[in-house]
N, C-alpha and C. Protein backbone atom coordinates (compact mmCIF):
# COMPACT_ATOMS: atom_id res chain seq x y z
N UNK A 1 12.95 -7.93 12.21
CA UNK A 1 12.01 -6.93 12.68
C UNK A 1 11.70 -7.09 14.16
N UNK A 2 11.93 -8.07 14.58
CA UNK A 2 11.90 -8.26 16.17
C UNK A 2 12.35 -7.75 17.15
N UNK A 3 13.75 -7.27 16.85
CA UNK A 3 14.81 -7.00 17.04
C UNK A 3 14.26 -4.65 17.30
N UNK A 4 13.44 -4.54 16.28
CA UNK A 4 13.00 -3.55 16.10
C UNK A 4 11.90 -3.17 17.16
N UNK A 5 11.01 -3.87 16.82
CA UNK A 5 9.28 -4.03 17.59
C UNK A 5 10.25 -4.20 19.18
N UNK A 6 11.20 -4.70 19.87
CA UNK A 6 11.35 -4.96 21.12
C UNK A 6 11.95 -3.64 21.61
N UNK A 7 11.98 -2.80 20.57
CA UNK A 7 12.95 -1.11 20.96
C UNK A 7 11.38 -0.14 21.00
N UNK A 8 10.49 -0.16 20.68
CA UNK A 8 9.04 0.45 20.59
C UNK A 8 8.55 -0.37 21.78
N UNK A 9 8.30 1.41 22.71
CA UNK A 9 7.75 1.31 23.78
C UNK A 9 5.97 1.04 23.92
N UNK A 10 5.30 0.49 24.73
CA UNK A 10 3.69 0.47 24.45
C UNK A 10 3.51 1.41 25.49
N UNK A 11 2.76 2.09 25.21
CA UNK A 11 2.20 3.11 26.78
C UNK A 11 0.56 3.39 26.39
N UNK A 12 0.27 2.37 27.24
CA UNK A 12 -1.00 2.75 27.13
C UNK A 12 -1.98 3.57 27.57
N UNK A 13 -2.98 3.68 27.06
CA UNK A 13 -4.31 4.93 27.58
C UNK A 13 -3.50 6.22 27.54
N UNK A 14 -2.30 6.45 26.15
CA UNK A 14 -1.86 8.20 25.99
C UNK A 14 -2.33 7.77 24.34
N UNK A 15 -3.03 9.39 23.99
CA UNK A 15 -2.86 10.24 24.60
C UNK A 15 -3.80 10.22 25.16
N UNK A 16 -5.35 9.26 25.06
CA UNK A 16 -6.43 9.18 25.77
C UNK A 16 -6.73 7.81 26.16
N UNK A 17 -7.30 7.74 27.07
CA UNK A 17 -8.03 6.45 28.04
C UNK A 17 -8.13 5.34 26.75
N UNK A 18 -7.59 3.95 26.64
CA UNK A 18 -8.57 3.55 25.25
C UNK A 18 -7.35 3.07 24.38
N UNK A 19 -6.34 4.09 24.48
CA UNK A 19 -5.25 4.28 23.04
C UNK A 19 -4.19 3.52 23.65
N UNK A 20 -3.45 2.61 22.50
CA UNK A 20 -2.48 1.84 23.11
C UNK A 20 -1.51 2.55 22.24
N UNK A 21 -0.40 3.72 22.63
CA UNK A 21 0.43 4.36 21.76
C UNK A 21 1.95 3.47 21.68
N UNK A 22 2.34 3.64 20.27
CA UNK A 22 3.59 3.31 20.08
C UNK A 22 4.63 4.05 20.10
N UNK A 23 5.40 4.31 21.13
CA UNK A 23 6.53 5.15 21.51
C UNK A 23 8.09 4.68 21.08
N UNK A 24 7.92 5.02 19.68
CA UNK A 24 9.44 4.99 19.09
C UNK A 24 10.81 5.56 19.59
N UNK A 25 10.88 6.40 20.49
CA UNK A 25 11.77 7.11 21.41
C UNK A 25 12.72 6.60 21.45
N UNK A 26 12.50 5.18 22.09
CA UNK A 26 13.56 4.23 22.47
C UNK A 26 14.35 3.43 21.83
N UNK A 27 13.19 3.14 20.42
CA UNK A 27 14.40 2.92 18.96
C UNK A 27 15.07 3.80 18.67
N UNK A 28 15.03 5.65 18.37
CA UNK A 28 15.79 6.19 18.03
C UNK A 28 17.15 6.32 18.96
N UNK A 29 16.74 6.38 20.54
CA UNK A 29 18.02 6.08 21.31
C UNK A 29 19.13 5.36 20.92
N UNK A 30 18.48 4.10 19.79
CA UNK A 30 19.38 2.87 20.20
C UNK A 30 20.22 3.08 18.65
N UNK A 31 21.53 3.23 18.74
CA UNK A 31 22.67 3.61 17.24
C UNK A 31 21.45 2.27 16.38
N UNK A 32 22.41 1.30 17.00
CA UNK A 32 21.77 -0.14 16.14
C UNK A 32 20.68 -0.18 15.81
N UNK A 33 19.77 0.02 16.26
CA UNK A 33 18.19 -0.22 16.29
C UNK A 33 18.09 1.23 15.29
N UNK A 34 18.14 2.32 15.20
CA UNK A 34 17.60 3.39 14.48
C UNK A 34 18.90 2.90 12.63
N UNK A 35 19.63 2.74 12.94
CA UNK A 35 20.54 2.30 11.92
C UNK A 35 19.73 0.95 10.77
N UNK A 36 19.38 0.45 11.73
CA UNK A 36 18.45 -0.68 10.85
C UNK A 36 17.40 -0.36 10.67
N UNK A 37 16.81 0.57 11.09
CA UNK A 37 15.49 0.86 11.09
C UNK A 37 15.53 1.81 9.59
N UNK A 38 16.27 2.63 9.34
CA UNK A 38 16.91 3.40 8.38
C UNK A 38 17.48 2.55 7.18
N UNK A 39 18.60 1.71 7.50
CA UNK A 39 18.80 0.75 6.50
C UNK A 39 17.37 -0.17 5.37
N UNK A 40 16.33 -0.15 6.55
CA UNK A 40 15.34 -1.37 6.16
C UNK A 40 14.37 -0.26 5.33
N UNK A 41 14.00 0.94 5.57
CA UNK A 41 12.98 1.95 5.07
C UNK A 41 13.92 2.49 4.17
N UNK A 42 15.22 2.32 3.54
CA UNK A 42 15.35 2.62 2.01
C UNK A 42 15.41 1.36 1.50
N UNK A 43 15.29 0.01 1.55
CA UNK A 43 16.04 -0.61 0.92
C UNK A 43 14.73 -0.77 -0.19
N UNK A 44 13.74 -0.35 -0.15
CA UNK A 44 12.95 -0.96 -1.42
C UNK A 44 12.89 0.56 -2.50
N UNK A 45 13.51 1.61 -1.83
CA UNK A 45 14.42 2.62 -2.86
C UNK A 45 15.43 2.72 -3.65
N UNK A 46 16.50 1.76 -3.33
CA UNK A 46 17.39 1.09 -4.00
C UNK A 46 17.47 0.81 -5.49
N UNK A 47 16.43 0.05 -5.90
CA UNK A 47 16.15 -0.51 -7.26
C UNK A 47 15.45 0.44 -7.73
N UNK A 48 15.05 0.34 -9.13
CA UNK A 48 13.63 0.48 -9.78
C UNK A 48 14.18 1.69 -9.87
N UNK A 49 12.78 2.93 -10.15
CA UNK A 49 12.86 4.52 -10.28
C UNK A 49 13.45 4.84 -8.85
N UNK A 50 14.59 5.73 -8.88
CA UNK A 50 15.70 5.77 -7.77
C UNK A 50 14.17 7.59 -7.22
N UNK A 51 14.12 7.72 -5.90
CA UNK A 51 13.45 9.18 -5.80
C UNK A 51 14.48 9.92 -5.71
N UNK A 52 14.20 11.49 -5.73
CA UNK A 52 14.86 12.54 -6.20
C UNK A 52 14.48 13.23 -4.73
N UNK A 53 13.81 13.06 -3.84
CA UNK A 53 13.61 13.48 -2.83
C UNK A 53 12.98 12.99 -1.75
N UNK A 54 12.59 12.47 -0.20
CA UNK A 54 11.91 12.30 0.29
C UNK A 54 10.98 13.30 1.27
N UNK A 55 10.05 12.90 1.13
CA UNK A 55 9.07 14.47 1.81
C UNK A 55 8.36 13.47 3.15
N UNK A 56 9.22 14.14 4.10
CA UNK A 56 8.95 13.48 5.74
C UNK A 56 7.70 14.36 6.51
N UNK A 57 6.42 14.17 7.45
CA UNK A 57 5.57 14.18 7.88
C UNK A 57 5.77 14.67 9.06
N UNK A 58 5.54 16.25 9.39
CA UNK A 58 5.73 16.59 10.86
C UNK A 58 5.08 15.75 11.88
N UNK A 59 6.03 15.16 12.94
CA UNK A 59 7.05 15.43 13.59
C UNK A 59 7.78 14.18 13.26
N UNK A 60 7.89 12.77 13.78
CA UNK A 60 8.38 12.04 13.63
C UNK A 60 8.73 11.55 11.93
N UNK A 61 7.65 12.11 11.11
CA UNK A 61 8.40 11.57 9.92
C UNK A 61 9.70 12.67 9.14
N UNK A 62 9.89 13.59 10.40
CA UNK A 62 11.11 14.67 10.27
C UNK A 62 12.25 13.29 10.72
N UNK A 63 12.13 13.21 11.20
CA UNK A 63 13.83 12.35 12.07
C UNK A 63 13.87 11.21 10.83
N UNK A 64 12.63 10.18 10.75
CA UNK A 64 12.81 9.10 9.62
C UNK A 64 13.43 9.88 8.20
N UNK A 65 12.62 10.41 8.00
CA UNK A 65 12.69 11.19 6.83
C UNK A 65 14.05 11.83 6.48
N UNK A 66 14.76 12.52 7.20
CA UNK A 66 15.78 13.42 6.92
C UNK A 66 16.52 11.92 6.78
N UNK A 67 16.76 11.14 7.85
CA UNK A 67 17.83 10.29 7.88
C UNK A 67 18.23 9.20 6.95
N UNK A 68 16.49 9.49 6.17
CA UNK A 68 16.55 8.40 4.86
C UNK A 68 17.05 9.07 4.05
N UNK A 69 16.71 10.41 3.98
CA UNK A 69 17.32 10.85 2.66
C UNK A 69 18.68 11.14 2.80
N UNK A 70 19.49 11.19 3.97
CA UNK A 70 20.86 10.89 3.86
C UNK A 70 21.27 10.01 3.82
N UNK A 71 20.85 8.56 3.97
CA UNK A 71 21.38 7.29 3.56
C UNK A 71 20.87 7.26 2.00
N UNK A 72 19.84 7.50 1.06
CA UNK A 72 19.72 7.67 -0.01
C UNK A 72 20.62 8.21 -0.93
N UNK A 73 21.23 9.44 -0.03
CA UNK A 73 21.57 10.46 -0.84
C UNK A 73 21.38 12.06 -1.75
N UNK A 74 19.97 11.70 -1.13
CA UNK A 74 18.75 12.38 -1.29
C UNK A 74 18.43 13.51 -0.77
N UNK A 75 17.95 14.89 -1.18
CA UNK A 75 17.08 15.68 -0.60
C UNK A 75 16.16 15.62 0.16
N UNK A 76 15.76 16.04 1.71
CA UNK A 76 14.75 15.73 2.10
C UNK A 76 13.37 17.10 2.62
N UNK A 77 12.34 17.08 2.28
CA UNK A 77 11.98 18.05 1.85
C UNK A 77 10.48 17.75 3.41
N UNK A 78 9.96 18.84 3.61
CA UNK A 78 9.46 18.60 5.57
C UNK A 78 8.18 19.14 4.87
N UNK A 79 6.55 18.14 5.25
CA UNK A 79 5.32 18.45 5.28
C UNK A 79 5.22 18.87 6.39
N UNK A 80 5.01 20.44 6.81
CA UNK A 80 4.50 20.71 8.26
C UNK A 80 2.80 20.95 8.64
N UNK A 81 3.13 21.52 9.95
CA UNK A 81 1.92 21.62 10.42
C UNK A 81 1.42 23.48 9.93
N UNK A 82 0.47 23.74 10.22
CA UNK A 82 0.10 25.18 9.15
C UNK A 82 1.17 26.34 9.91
N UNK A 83 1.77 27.44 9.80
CA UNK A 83 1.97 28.69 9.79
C UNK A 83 3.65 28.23 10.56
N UNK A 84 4.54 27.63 9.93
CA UNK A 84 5.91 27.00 10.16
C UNK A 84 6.52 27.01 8.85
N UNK A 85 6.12 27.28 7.78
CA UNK A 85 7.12 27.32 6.90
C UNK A 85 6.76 28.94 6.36
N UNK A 86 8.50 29.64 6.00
CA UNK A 86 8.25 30.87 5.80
C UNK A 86 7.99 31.06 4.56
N UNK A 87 8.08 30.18 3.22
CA UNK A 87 7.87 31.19 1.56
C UNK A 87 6.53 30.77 1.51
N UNK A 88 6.53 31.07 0.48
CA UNK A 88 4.97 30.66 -0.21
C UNK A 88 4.62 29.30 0.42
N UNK A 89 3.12 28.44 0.60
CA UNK A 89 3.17 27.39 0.68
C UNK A 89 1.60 26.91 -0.10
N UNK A 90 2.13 25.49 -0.08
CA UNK A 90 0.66 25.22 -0.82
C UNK A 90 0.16 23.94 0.73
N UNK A 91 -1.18 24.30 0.59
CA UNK A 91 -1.82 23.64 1.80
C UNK A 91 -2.94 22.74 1.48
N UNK A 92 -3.30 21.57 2.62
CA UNK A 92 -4.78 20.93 2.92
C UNK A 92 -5.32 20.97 4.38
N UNK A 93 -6.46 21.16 4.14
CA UNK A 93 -7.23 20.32 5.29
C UNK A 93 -7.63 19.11 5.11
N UNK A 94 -7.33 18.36 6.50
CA UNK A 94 -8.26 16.71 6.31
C UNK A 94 -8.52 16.99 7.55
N UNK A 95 -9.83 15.98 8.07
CA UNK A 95 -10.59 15.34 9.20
C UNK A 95 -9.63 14.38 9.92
N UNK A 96 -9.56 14.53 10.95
CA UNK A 96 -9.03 13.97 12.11
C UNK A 96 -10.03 13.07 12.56
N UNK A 97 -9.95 12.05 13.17
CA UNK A 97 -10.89 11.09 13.78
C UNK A 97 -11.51 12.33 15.04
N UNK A 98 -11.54 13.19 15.52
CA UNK A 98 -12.00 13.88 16.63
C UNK A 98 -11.35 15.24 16.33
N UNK A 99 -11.78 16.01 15.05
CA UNK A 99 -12.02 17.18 14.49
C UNK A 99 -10.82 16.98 12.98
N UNK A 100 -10.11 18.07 12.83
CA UNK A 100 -9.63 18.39 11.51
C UNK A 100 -7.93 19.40 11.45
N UNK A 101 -7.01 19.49 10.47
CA UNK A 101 -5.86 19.63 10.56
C UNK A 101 -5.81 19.76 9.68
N UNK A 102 -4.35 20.55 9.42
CA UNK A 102 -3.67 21.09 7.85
C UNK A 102 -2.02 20.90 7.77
N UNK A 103 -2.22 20.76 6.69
CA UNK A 103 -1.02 20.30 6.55
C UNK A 103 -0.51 21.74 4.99
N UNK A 104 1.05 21.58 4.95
CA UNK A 104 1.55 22.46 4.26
C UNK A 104 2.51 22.06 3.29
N UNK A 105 3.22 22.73 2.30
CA UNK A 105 4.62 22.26 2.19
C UNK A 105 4.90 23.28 0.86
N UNK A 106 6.25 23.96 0.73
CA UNK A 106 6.45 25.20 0.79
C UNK A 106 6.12 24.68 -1.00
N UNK A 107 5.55 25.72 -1.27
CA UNK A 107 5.09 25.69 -3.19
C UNK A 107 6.35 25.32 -4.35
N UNK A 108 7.65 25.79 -3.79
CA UNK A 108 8.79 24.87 -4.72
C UNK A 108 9.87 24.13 -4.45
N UNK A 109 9.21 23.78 -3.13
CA UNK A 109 9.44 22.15 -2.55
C UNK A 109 9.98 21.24 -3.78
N UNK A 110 9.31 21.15 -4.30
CA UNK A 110 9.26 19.84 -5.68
C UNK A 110 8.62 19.93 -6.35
N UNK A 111 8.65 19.51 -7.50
CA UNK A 111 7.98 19.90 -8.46
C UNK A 111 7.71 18.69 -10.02
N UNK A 112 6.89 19.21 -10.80
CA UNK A 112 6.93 17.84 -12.39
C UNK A 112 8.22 17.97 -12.49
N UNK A 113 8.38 16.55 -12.49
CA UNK A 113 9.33 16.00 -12.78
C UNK A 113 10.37 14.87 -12.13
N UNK A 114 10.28 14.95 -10.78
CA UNK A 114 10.68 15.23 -9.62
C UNK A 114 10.19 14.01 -9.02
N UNK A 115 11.05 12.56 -8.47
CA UNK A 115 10.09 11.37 -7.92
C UNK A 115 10.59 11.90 -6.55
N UNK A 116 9.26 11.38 -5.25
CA UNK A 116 9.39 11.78 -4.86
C UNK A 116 8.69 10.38 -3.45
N UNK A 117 9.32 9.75 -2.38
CA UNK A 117 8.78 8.98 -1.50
C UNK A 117 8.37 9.85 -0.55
N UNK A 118 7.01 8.96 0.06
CA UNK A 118 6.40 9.99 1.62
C UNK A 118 6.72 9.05 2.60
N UNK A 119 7.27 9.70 3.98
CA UNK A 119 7.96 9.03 5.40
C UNK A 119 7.21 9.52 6.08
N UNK A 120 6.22 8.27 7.08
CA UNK A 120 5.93 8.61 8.23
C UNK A 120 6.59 7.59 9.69
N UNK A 121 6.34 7.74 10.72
CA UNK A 121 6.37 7.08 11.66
C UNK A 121 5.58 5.64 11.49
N UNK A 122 3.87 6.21 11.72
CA UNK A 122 2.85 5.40 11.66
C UNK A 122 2.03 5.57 11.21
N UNK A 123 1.32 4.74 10.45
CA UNK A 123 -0.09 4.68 9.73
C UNK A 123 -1.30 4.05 10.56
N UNK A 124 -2.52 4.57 10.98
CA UNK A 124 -3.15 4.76 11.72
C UNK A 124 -4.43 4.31 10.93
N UNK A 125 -5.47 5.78 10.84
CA UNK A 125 -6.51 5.48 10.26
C UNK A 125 -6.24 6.18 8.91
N UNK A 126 -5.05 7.08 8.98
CA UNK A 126 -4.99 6.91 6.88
C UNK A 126 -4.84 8.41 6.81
N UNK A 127 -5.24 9.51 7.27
CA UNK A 127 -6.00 10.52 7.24
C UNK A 127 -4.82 11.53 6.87
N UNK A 128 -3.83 11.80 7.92
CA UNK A 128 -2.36 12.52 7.26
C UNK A 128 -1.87 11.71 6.50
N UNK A 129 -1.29 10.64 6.40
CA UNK A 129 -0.96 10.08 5.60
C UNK A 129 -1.70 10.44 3.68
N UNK A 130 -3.13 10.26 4.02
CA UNK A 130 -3.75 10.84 2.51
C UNK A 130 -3.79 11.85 2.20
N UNK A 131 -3.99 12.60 3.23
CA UNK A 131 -3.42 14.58 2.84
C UNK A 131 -2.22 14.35 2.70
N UNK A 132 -1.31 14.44 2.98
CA UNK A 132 0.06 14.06 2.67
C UNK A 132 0.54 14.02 1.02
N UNK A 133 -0.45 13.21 0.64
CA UNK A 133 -0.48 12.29 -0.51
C UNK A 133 -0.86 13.54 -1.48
N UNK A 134 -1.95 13.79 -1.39
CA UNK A 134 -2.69 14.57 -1.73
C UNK A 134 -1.83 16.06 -2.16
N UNK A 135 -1.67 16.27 -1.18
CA UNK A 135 -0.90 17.38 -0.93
C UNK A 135 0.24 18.02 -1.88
N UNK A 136 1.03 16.47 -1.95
CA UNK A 136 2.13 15.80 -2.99
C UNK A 136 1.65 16.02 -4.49
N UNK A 137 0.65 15.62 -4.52
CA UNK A 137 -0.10 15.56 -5.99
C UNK A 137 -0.26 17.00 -6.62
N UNK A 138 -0.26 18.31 -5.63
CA UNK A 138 -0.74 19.94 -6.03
C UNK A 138 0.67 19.65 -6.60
N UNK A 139 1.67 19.56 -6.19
CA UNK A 139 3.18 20.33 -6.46
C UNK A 139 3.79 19.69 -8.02
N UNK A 140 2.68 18.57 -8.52
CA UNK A 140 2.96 17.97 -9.93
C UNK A 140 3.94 17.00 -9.86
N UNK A 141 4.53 16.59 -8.61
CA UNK A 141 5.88 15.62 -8.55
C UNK A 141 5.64 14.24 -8.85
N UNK A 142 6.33 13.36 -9.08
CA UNK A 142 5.78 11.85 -9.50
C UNK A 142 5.42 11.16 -8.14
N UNK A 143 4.69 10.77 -6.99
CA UNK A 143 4.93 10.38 -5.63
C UNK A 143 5.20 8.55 -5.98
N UNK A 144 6.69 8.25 -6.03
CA UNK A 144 6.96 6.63 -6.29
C UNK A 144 6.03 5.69 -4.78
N UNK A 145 5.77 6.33 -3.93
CA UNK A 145 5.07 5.37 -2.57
C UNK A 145 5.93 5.95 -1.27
N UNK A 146 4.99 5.21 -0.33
CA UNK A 146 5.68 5.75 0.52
C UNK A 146 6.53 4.25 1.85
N UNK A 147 6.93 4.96 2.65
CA UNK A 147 7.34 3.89 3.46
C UNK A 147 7.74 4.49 5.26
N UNK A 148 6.98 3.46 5.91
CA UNK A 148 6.35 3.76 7.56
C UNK A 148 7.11 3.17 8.10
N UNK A 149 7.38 3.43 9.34
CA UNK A 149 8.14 2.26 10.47
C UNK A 149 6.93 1.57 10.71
N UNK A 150 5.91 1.84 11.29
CA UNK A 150 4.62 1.12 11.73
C UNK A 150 3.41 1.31 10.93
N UNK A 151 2.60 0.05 11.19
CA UNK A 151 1.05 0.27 10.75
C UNK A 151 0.27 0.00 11.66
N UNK A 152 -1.02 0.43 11.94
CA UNK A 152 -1.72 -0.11 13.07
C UNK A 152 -2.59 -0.63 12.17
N UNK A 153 -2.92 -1.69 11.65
CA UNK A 153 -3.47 -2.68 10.55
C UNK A 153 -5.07 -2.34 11.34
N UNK A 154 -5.38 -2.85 12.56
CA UNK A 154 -6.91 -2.79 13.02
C UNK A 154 -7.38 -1.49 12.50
N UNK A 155 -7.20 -0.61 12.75
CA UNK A 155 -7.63 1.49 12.30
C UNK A 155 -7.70 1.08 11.20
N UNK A 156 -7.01 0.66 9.95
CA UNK A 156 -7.69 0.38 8.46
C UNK A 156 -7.33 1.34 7.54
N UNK A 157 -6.26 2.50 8.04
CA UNK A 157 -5.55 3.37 7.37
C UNK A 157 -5.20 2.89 5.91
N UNK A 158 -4.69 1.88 5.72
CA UNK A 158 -4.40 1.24 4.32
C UNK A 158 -5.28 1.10 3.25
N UNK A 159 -6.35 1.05 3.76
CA UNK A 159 -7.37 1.47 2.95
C UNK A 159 -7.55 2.70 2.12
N UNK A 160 -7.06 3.79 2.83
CA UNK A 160 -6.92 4.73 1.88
C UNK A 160 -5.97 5.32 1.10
N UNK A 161 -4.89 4.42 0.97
CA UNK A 161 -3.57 4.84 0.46
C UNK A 161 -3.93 3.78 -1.11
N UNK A 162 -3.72 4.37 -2.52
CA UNK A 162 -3.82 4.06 -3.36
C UNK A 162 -3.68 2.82 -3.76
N UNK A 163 -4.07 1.61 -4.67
CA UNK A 163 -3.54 0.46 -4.23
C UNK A 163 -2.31 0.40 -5.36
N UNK A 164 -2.54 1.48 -6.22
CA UNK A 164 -1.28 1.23 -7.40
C UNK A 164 0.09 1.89 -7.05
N UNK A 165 0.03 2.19 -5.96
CA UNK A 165 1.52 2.99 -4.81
C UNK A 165 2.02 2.04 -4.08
N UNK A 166 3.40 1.39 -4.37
CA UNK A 166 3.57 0.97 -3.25
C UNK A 166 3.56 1.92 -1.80
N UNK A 167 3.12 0.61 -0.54
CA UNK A 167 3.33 0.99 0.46
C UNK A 167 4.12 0.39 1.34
N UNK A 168 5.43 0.73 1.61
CA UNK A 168 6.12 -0.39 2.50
C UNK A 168 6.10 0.03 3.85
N UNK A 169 5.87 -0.81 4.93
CA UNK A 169 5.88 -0.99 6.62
C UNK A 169 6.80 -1.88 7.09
N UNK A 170 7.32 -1.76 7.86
CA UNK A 170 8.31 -2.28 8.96
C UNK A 170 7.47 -3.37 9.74
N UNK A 171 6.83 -2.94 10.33
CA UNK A 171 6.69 -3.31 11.76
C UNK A 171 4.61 -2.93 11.53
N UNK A 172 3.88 -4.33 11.78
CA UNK A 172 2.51 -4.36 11.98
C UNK A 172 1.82 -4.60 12.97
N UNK A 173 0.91 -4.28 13.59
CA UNK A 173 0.72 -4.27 14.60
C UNK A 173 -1.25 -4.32 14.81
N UNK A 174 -1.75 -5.23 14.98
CA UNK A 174 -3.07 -5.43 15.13
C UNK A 174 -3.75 -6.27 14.37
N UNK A 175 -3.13 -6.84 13.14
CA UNK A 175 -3.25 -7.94 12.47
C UNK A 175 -3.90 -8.90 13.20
């Protein structure tokens, strides 16, 4: 994972004064580095209940996401941001640490029956990530857990992700 964390850029005080952001950019540049990064976020998909789809997190959990579900083998199915997907869709609002957001994902996306992992970039304070979740839960699909390149462990996001789901992370950061 070292090898990983040294391809994630720090840029601090974006997007505000305060924020120390993690800029993955430079892992996806790198063949090797995004290849392992991909290799390491299916491998606890492998075993056990195999998913039938992965449902990736606009924006960055689009690039993780699609690329897992082609090393899976898998369908990969896109949570967007509101008025981007054209059929029917089923939607949430959640609270943002400094207001509120919606999230979407088209109504026969997936469905009972149907396992299904959630891909993000990073886990933060929890908030898309649990709409996400949530979200997952309207469409009746089984959600097997999900799996992040990053966590920002200090924000406390983990806290709100179920404790009977797995959650797998790459790369921690504030511990």
């Amino acid at each position: 994972m070292q090898r990983l964390k040294q391809l994630i850029r720090d840029v601090p005080d974006f997007p505000v004064p305060g924020v120390m952001f993690r800029d993955i950019t430079p892992l996806l540049a790198d063949a090797d580095g995004l290849a392992m990064t991909i290799a390491r976020l299916a491998d606890p998909w492998r075993q056990g209940p195999r998913p039938d789809a992965i449902a990736g997190i606009e924006s960055r959990g689009f690039i993780l996401g699609a690329a897992l579900a082609r090393e899976l083998g898998i369908g990969f199915v896109p949570i967007r941001k509101p008025g981007k997907l054209p059929a029917q869709t089923l939607a949430i609002d959640y609270a943002l640490e400094y207001g509120h957001d919606r999230l979407e994902i088209h109504a026969d996306a997936v469905g009972p029956g149907q396992r299904v992992v959630l891909v993000d970039d990073v886990l933060a304070t929890g908030g898309t990530l649990d709409a996400a979740r949530q979200l997952l839960a309207e469409t009746g699909c089984e959600l097997l857990g999900a799996s992040l390149l990053i966590e920002i462990g200090a924000l406390g996001g983990r806290q709100r992700w179920p404790a009977q789901l797995p959650l797998h992370v790459l790369i921690n950061y504030g511990y």
